[in-house]
C-alpha atoms as a PDB file:
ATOM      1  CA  UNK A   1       0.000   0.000   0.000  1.00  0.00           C
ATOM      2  CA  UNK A   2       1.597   2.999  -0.981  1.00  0.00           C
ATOM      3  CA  UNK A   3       1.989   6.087   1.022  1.00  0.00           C
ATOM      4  CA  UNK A   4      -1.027   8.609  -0.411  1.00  0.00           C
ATOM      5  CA  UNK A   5      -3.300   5.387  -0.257  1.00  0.00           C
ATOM      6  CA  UNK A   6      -2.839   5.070   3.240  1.00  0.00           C
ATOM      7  CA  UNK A   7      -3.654   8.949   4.034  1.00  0.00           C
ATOM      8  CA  UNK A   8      -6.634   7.720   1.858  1.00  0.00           C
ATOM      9  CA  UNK A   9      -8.100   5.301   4.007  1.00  0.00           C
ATOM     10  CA  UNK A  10      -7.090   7.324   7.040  1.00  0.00           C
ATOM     11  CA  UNK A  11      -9.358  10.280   5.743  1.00  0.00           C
ATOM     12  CA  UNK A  12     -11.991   8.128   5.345  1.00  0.00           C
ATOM     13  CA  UNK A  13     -12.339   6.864   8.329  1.00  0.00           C
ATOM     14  CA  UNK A  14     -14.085   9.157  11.006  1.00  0.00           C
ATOM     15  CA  UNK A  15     -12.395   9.611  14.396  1.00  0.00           C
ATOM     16  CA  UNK A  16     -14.608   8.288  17.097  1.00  0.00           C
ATOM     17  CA  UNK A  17     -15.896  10.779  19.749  1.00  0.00           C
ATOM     18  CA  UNK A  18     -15.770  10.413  23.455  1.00  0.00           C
ATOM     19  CA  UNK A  19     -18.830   8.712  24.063  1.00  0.00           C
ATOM     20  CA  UNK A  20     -18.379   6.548  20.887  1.00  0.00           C
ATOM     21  CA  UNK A  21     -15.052   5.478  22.558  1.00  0.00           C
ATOM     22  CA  UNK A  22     -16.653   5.368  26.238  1.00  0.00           C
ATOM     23  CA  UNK A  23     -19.415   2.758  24.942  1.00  0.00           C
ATOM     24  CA  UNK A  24     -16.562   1.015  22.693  1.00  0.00           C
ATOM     25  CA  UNK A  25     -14.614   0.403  26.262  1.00  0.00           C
ATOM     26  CA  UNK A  26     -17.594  -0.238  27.922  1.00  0.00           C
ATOM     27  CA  UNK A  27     -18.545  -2.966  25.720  1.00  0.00           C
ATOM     28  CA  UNK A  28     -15.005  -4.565  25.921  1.00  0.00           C
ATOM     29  CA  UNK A  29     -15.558  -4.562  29.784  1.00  0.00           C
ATOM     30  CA  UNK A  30     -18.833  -5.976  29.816  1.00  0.00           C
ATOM     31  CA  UNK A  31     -17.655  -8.853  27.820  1.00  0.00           C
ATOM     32  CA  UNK A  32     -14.972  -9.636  29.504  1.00  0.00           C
ATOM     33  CA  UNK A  33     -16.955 -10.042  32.753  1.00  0.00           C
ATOM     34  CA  UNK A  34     -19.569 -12.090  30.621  1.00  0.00           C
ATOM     35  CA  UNK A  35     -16.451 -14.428  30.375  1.00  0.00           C
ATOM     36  CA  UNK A  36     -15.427 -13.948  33.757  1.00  0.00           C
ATOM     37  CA  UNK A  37     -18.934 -15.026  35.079  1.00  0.00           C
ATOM     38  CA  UNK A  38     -19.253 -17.994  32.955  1.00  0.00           C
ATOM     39  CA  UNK A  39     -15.715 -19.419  34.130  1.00  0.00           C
ATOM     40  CA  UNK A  40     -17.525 -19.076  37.316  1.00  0.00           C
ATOM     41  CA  UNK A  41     -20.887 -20.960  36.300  1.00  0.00           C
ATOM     42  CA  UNK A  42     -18.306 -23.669  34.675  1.00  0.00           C
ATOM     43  CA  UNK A  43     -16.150 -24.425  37.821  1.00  0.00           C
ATOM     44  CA  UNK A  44     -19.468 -24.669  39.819  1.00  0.00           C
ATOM     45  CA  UNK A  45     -20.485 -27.065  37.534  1.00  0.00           C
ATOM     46  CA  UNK A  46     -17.281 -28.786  37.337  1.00  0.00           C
ATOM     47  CA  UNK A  47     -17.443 -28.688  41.599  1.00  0.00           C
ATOM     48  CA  UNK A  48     -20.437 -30.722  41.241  1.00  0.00           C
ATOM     49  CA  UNK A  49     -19.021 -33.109  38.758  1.00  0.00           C
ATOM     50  CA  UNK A  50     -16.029 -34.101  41.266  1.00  0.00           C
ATOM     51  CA  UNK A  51     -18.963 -34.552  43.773  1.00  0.00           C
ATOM     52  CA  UNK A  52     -21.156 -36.936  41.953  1.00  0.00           C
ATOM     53  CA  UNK A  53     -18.285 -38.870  40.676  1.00  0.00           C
ATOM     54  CA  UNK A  54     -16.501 -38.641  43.987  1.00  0.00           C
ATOM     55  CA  UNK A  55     -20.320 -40.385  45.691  1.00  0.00           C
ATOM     56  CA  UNK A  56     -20.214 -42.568  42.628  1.00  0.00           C
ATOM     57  CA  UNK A  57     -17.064 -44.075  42.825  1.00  0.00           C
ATOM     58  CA  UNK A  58     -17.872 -45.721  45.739  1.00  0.00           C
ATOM     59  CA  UNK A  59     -21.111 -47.862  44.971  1.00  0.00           C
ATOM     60  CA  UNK A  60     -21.751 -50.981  43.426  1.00  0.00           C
ATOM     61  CA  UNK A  61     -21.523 -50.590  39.310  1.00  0.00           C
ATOM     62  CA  UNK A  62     -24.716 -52.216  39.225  1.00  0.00           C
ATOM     63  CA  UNK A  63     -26.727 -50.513  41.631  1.00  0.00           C
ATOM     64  CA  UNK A  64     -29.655 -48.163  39.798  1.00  0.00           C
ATOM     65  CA  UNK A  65     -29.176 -44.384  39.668  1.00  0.00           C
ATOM     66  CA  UNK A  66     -31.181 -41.465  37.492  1.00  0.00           C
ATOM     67  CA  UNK A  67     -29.273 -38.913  35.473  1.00  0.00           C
ATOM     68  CA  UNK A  68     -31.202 -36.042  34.193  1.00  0.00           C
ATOM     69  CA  UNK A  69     -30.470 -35.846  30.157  1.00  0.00           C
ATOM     70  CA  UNK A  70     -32.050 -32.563  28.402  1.00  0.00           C
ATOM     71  CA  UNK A  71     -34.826 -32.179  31.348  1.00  0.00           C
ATOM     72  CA  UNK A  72     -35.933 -35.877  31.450  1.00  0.00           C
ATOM     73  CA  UNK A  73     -34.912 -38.272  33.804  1.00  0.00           C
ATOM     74  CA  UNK A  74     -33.560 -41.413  32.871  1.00  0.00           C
ATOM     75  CA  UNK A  75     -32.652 -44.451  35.190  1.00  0.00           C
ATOM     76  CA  UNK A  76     -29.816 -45.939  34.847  1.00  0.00           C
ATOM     77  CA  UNK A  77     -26.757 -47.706  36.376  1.00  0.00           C
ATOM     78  CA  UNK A  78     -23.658 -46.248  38.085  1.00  0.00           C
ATOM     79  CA  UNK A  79     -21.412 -48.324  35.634  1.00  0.00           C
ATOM     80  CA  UNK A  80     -23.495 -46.438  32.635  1.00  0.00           C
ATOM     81  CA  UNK A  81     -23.291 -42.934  34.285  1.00  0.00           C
ATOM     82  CA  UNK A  82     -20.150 -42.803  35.699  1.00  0.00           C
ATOM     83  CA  UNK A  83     -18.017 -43.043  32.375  1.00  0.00           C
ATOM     84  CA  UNK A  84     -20.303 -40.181  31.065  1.00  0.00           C
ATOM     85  CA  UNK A  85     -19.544 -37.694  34.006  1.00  0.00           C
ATOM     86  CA  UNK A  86     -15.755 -38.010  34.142  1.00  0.00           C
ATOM     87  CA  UNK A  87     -15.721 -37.332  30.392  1.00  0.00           C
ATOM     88  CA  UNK A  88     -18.336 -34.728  30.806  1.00  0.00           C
ATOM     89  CA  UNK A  89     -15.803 -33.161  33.678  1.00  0.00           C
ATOM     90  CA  UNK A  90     -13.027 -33.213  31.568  1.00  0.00           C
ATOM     91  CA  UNK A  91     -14.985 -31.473  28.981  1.00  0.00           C
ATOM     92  CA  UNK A  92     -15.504 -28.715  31.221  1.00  0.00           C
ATOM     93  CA  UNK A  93     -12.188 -28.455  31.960  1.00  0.00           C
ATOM     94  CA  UNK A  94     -11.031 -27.481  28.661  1.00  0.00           C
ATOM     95  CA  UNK A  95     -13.832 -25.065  28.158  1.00  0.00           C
ATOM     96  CA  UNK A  96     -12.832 -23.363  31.688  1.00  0.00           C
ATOM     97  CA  UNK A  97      -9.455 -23.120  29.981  1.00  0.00           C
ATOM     98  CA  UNK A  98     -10.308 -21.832  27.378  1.00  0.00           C
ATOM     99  CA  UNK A  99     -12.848 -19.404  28.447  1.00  0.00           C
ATOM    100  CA  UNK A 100      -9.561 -18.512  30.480  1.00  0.00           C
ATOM    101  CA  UNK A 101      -7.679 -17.919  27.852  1.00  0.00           C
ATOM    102  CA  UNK A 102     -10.464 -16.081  26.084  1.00  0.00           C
ATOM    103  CA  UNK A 103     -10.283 -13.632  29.140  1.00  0.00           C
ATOM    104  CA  UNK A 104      -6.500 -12.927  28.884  1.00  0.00           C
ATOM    105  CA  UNK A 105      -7.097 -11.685  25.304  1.00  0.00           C
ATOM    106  CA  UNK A 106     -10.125  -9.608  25.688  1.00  0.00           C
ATOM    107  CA  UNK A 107      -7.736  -8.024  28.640  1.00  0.00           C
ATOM    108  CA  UNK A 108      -4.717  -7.418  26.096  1.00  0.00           C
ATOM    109  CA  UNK A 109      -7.840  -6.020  23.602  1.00  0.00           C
ATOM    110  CA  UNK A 110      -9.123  -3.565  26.237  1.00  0.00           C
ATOM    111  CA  UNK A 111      -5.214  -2.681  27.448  1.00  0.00           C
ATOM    112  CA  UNK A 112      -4.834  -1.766  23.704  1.00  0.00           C
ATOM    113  CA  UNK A 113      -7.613  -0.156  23.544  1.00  0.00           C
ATOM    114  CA  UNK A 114      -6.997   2.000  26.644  1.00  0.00           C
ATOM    115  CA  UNK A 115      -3.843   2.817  25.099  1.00  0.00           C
ATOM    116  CA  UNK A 116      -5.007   3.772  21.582  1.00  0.00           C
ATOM    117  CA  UNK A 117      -7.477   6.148  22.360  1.00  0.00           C
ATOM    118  CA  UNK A 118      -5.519   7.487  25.944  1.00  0.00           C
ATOM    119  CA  UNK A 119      -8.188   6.256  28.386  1.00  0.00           C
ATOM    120  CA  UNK A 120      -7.371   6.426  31.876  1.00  0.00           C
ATOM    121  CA  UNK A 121      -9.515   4.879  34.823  1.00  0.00           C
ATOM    122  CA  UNK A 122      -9.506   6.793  37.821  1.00  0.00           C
ATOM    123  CA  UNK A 123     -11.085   4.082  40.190  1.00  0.00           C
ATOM    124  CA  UNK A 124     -12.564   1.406  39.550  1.00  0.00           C
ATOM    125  CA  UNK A 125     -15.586   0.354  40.826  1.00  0.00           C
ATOM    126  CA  UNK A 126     -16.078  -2.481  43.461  1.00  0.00           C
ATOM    127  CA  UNK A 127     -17.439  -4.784  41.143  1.00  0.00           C
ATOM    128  CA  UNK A 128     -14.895  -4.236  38.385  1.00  0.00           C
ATOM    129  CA  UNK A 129     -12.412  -5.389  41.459  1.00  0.00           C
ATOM    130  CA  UNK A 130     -14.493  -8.253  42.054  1.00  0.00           C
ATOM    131  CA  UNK A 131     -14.125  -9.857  38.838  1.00  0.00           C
ATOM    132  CA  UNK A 132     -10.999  -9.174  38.388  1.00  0.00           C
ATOM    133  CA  UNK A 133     -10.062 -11.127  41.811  1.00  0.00           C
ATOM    134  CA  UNK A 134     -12.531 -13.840  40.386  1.00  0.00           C
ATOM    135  CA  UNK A 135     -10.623 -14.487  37.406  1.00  0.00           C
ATOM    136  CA  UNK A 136      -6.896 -14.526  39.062  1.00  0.00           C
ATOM    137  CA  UNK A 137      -8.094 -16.760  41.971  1.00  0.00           C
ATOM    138  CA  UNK A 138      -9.502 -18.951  39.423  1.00  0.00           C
ATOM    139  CA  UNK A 139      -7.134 -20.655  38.517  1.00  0.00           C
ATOM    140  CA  UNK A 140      -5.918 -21.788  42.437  1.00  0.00           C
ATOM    141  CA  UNK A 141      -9.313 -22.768  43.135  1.00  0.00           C
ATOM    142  CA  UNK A 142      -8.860 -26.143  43.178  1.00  0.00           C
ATOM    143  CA  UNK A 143      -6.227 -25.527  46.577  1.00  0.00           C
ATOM    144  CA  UNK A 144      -9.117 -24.042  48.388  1.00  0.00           C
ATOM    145  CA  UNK A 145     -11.083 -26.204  50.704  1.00  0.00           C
ATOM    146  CA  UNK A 146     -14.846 -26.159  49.303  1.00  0.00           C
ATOM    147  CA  UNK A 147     -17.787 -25.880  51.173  1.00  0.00           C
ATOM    148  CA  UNK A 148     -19.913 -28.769  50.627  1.00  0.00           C
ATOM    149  CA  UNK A 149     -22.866 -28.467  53.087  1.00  0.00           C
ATOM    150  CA  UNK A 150     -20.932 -30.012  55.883  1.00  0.00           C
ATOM    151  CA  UNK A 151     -20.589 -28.545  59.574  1.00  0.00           C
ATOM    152  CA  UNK A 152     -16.996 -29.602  61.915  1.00  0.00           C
ATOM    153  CA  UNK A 153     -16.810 -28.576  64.830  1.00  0.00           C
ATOM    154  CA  UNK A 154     -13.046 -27.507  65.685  1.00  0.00           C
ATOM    155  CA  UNK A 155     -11.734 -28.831  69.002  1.00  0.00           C
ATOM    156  CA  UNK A 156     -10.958 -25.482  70.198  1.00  0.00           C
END
């Protein structure tokens, strides 16, 4: 592309205005948290897999269970079932990762973004803070003790 071609295209391309760029950012933001919250939804779900299997694991292959398939229960067997969740875990693994991944990249697009048209946050608000905490923790979730339901007492 030569050099009075590219002054072309430039010309013909309208600079944005403030609030054109505000609701650009804002839109970056919003789906980026979108991400953020279904990583979220994902490791709940993937909690509950471990949990099942975990129960699972430790009954007779034969014995009869239900597993709910597209809003209809079906009966079953654990030997039948079980296969099924621990690939249906591992599947939400990967998608976890890469809705992870997905998340880094929308946060190099906004960072560009910010940079391109000089944006500069002042503060943040709490629940911009909130996500982002959601999305580094998520990654060392699995070294957290879960809550599952369960009271100890502590021999204090």
């Amino acid at each position: 592309m030569s050099e009075s071609s590219a002054k072309a295209v430039k010309s013909k391309i309208k600079p944005l205005n403030n609030e054109q760029i505000i609701a650009g950012f804002n839109q970056l933001r919003n789906e980026q948290r979108n991400l953020a919250s279904k990583v979220v939804e994902f490791e709940a779900d993937l909690n509950e897999h471990n949990l099942v299997i975990e129960a699972l694991k430790e009954v007779d292959q034969s014995r009869k269970c239900f597993r709910m398939i597209g809003g209809i229960l079906v009966e079953r067997n654990v030997g039948q079932v079980l296969p099924s969740l621990i690939e249906n875990k591992e599947s939400i693994s990967k998608l976890i990762e890469n809705y992870k991944s997905e998340i880094v990249k929308k946060g190099k697009e906004i960072n560009e973004y910010m940079d391109r048209h000089n944006i500069q946050i002042r503060q943040e608000p709490i629940a911009e803070q909130t996500i982002k905490e959601e999305v580094e923790n998520a990654g060392t979730s699995e070294n957290q003790p879960s809550s599952s339901g369960v009271l100890v007492a502590s021999n204090n």
